[in-house]
N, C-alpha and C. Protein backbone atom coordinates (compact mmCIF):
# COMPACT_ATOMS: atom_id res chain seq x y z
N UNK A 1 39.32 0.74 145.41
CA UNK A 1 40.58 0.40 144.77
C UNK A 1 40.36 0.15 143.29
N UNK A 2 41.53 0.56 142.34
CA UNK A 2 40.94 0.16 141.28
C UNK A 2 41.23 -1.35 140.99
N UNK A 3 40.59 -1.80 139.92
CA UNK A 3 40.64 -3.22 139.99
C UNK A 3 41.99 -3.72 138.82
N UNK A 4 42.84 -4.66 139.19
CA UNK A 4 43.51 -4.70 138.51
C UNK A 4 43.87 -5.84 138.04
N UNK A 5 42.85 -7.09 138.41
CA UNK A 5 42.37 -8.48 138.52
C UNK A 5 42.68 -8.42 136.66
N UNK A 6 42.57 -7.69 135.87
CA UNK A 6 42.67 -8.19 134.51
C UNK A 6 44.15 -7.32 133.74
N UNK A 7 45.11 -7.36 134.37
CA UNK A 7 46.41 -6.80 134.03
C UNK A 7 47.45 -8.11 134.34
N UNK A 8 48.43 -7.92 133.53
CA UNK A 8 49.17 -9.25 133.31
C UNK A 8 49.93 -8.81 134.79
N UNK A 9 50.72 -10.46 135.18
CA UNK A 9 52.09 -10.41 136.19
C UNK A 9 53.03 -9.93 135.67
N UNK A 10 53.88 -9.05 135.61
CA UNK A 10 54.96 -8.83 135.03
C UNK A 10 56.05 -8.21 136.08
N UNK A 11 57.24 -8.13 135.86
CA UNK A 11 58.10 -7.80 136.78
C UNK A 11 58.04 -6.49 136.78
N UNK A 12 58.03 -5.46 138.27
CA UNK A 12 58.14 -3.93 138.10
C UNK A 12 59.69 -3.65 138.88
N UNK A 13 59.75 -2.64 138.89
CA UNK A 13 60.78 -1.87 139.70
C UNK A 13 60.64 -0.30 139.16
N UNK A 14 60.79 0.02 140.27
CA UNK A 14 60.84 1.72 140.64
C UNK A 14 61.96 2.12 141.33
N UNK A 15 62.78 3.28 141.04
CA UNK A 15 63.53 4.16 141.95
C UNK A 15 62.77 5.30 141.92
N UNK A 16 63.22 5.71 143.79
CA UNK A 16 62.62 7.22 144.22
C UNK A 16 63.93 7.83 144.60
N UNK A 17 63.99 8.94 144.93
CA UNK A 17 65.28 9.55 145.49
C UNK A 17 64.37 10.76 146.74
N UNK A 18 65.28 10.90 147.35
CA UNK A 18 64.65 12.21 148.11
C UNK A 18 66.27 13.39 148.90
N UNK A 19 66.16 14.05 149.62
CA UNK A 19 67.36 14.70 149.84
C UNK A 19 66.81 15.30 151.31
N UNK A 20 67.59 15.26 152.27
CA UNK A 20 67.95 15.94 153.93
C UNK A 20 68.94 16.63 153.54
N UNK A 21 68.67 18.21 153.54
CA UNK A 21 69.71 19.10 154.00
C UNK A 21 69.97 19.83 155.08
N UNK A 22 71.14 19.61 155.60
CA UNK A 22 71.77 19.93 157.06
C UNK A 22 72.24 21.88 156.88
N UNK A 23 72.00 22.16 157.92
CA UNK A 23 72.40 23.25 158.13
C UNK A 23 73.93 23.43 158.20
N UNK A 24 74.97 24.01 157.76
CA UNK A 24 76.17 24.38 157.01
C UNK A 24 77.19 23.74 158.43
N UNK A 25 76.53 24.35 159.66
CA UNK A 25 77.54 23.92 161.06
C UNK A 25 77.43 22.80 160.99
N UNK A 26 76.48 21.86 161.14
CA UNK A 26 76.22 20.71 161.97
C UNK A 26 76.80 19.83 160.90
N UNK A 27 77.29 19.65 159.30
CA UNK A 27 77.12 18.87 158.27
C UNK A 27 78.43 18.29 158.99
N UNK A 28 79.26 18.64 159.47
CA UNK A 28 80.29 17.72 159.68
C UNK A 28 80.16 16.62 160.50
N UNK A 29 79.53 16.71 161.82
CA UNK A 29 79.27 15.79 162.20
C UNK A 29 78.20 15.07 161.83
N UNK A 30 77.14 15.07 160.50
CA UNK A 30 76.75 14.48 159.95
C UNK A 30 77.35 13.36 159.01
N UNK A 31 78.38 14.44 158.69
CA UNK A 31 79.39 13.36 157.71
C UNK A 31 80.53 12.22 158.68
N UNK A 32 80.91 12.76 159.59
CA UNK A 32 81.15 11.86 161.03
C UNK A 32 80.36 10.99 161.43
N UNK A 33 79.07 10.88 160.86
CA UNK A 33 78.01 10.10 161.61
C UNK A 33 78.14 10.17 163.24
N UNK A 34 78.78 11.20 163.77
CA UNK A 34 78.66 11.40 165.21
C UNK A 34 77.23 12.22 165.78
N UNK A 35 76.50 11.19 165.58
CA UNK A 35 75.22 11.87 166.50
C UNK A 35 74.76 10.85 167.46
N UNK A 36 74.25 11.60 168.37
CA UNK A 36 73.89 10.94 169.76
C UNK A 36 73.41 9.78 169.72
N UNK A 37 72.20 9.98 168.79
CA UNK A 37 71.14 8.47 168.97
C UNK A 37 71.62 7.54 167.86
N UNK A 38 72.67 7.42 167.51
CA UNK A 38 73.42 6.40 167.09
C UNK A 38 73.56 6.43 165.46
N UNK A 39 73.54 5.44 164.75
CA UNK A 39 73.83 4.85 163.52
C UNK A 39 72.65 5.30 162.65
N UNK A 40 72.05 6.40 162.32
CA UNK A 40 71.34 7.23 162.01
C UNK A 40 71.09 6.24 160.60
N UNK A 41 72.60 5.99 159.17
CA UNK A 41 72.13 5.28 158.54
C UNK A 41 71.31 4.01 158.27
N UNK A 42 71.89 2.73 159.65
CA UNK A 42 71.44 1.63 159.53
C UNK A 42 70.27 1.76 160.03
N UNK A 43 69.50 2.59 160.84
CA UNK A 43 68.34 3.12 161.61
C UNK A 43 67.35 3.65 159.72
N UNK A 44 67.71 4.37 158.99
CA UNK A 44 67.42 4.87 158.00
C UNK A 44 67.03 3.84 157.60
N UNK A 45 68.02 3.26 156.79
CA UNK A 45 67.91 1.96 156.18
C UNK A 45 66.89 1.06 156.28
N UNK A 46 66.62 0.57 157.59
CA UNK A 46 65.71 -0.49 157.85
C UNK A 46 64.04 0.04 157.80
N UNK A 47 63.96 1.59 158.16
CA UNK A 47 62.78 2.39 158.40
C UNK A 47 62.69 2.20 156.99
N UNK A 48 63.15 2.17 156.14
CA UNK A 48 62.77 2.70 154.68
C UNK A 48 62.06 1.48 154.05
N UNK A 49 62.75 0.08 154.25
CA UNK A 49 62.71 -1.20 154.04
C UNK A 49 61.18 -1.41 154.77
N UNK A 50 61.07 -0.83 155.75
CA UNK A 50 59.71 -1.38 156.46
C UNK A 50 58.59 -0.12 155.66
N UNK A 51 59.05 1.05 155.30
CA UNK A 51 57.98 1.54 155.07
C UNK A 51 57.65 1.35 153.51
N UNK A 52 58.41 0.74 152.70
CA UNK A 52 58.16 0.08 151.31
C UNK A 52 57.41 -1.17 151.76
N UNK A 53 57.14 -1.93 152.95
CA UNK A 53 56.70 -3.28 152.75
C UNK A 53 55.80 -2.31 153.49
N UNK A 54 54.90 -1.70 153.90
CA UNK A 54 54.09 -1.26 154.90
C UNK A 54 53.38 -0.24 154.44
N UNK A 55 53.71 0.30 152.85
CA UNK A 55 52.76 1.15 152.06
C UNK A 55 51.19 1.32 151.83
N UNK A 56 51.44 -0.14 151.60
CA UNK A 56 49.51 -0.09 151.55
C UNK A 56 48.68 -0.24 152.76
N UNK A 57 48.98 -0.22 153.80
CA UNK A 57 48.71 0.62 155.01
C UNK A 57 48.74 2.11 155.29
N UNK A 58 49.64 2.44 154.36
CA UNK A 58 49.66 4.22 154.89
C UNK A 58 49.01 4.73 153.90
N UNK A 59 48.95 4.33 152.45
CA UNK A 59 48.14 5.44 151.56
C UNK A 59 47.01 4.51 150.94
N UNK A 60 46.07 5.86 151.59
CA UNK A 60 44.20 4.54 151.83
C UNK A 60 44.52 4.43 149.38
N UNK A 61 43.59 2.88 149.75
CA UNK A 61 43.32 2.59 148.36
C UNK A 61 44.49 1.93 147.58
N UNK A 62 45.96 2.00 148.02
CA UNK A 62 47.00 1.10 147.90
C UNK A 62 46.84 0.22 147.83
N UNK A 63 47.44 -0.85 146.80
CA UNK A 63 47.53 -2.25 146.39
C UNK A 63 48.83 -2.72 147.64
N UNK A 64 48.22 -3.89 148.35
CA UNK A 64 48.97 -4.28 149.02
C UNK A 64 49.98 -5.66 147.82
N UNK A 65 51.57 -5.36 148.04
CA UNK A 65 52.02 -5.81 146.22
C UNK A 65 53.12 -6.88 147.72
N UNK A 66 53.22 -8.10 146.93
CA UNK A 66 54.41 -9.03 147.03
C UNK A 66 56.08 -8.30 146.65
N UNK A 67 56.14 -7.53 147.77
CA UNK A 67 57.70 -7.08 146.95
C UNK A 67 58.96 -8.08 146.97
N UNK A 68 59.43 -7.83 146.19
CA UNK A 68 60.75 -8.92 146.06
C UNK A 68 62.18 -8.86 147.19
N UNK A 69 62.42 -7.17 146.46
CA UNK A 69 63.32 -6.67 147.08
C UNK A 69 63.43 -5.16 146.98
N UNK A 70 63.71 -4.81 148.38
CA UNK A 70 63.97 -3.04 148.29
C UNK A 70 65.83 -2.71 148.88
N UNK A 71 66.19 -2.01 148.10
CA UNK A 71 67.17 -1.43 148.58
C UNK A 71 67.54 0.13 148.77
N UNK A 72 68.08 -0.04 149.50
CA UNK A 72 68.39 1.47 150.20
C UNK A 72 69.79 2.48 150.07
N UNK A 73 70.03 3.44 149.37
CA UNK A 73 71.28 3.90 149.28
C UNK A 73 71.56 5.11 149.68
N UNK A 74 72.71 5.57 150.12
CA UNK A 74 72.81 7.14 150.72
C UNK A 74 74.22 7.68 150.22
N UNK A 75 73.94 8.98 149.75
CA UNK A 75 75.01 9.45 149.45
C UNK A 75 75.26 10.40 149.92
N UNK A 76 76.44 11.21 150.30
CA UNK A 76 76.45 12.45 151.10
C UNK A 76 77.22 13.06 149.98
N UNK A 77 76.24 14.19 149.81
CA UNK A 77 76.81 15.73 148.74
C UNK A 77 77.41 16.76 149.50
N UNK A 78 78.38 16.98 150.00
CA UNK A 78 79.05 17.72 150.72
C UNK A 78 78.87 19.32 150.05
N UNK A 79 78.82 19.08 148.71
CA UNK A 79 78.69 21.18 147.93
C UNK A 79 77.21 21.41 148.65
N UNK A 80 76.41 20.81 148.95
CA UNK A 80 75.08 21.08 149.18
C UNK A 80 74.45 20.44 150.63
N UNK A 81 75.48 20.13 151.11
CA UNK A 81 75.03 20.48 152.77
C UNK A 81 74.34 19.20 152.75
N UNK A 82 74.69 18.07 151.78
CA UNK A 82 73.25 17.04 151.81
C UNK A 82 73.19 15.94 152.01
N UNK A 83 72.42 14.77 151.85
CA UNK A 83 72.41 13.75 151.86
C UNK A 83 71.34 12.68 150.88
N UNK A 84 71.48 12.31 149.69
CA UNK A 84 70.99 11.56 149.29
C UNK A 84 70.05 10.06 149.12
N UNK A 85 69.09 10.05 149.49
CA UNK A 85 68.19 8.77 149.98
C UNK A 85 67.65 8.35 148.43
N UNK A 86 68.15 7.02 147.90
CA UNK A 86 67.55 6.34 147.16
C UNK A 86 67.35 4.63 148.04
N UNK A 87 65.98 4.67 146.93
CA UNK A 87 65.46 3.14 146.90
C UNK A 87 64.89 2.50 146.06
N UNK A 88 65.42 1.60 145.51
CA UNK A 88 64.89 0.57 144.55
C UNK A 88 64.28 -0.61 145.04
N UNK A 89 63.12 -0.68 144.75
CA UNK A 89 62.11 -1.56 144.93
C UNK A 89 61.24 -2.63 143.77
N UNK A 90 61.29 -3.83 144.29
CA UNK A 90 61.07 -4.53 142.76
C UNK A 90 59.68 -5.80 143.35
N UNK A 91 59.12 -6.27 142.22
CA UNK A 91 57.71 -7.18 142.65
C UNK A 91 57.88 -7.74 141.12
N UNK A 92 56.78 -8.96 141.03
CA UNK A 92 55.87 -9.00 140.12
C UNK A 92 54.84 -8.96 140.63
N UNK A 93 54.61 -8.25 140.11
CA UNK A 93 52.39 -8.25 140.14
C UNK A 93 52.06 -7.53 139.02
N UNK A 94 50.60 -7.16 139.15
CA UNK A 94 50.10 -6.54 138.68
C UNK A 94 49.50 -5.00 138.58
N UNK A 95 50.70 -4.51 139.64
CA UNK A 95 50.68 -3.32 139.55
C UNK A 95 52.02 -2.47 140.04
N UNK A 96 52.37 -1.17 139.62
CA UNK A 96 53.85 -0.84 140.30
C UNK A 96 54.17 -0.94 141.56
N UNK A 97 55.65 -0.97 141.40
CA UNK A 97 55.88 0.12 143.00
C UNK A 97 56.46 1.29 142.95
N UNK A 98 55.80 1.92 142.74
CA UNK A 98 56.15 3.65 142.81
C UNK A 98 55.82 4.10 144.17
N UNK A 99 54.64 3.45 144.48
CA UNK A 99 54.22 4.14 145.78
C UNK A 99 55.36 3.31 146.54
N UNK A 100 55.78 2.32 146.83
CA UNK A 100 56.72 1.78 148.16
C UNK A 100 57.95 2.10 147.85
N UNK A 101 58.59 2.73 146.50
CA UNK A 101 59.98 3.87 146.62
C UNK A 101 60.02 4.90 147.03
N UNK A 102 58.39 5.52 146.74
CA UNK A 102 58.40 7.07 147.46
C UNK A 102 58.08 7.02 148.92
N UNK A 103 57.47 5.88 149.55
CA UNK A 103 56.97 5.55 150.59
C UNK A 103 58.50 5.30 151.78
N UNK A 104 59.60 4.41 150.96
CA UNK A 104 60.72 4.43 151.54
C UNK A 104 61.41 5.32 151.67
N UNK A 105 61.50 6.46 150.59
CA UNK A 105 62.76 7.28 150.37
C UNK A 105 62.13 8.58 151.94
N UNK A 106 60.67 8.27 151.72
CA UNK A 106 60.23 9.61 152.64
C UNK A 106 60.29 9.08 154.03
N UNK A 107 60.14 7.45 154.43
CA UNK A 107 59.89 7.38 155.81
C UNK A 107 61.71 7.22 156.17
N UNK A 108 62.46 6.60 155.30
CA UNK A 108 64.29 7.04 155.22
C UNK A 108 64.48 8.72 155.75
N UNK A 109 63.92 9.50 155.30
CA UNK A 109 64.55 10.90 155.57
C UNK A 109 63.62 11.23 156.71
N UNK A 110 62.58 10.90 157.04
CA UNK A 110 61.91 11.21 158.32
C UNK A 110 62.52 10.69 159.42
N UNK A 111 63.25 9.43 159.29
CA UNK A 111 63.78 8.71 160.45
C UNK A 111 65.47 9.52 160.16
N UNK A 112 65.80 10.17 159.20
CA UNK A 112 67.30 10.70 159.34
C UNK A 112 66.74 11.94 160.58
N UNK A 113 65.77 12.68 160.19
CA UNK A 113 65.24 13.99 160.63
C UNK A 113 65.24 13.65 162.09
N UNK A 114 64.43 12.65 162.46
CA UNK A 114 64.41 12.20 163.97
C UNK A 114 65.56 12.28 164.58
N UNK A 115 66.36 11.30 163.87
CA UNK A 115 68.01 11.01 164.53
C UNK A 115 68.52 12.41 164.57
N UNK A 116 68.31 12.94 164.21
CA UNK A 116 69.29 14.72 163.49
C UNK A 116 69.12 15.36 164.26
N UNK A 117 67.96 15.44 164.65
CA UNK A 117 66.81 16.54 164.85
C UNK A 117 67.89 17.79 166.23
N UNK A 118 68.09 16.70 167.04
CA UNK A 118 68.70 17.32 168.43
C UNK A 118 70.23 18.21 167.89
N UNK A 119 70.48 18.07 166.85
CA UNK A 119 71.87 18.98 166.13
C UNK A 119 71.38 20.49 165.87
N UNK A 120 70.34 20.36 165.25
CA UNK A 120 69.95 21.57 164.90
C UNK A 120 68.16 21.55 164.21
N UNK A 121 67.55 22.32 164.21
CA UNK A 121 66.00 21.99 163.79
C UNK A 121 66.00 22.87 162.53
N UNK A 122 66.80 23.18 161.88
CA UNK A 122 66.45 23.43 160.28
C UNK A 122 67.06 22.52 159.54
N UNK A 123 67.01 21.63 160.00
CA UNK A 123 67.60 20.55 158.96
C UNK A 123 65.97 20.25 158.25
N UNK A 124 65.94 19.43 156.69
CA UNK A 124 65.39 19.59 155.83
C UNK A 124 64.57 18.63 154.97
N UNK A 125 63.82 18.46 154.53
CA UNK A 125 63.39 17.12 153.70
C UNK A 125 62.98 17.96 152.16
N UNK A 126 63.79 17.59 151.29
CA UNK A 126 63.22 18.05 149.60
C UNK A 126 63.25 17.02 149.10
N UNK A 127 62.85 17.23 147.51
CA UNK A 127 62.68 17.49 145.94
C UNK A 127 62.51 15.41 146.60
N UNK A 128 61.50 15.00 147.22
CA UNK A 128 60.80 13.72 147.29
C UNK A 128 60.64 13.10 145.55
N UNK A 129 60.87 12.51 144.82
CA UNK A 129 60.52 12.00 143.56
C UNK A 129 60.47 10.52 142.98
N UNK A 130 59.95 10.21 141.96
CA UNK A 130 60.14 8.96 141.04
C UNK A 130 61.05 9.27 140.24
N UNK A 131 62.16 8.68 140.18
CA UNK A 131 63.17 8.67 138.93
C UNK A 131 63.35 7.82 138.02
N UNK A 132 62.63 6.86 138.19
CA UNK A 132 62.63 5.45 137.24
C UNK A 132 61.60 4.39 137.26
N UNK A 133 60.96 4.04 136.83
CA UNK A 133 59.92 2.97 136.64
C UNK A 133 60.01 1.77 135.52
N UNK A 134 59.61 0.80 135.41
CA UNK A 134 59.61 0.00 134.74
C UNK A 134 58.61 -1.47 134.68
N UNK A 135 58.10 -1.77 133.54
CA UNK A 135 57.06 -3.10 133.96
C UNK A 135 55.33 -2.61 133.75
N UNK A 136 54.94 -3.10 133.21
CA UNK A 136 53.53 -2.76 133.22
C UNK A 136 52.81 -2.39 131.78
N UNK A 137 52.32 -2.17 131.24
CA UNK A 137 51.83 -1.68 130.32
C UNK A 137 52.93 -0.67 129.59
N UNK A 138 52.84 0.50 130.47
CA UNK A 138 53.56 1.58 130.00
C UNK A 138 55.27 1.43 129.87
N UNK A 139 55.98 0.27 130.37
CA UNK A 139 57.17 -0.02 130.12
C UNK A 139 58.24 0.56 130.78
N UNK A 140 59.29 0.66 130.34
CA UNK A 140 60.45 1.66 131.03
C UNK A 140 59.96 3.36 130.74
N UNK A 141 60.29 3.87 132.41
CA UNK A 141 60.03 5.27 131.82
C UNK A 141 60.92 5.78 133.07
N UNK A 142 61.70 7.03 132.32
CA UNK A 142 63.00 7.26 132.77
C UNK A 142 62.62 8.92 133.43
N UNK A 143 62.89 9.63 134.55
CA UNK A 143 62.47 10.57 135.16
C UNK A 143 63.50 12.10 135.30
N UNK A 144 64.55 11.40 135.63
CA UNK A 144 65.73 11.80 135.46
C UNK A 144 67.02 10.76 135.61
């Protein structure tokens, strides 16, 4: 791990975004939230929340970080068949959280994929990213 024992506390926060796209039939009852295994968002939601606090378990060499607070947001893009997964995640320490926004936004769309899955199997996981960071040395830095 690298050592980070000589970097100040300072407050971080990160947003990630990621995107599930549904195949053109099934998007309606996506946007219905009518699927079998239930409440697909609040199921999302909480997976995402656990996999931001549960990061430095999944990617070896991760700083296990005191997070403050993560939140979870979804938007449905109807021109693009889609669905929008953001999460903002915030600490002080001494190091970011980039990894537990990208860590949420991806285990969020893996648990949409699960719930989905029985609608149709080309449904989709893209364009996974950091869109915002802040705190640390390097300061605010803006992604898109």
């Amino acid at each position: 791990m690298v050592d980070v024992s000589g970097k100040q506390f300072t407050e971080r926060r990160a947003v990630a975004k990621a995107m599930v796209v549904f195949p053109p039939e099934v998007y309606p009852k996506v946007l219905a939230q009518d699927i079998p295994k239930g409440d697909f968002l609040a199921c999302a939601r909480v997976a995402g929340i656990m996999g931001a606090k549960k990061t430095s378990e999944l990617i070896p060499l991760c700083h296990p970080l005191p997070i403050s607070q993560v939140e979870m947001y979804f938007e449905f893009l109807p021109e693009v068949y889609g669905l929008e997964i953001t999460a903002e995640v915030k600490t002080v320490a001494q190091t970011g959280v980039e990894m537990e926004a990208l860590t949420a936004v991806s285990i969020a769309a893996l648990t949409i994929y699960d719930m989905c899955k029985s609608l149709h199997k080309g449904i989709r996981i893209e364009n996974i990213r950091l869109v915002y960071k802040s705190g640390g040395k390097s300061g605010e830095v803006v992604l898109e």
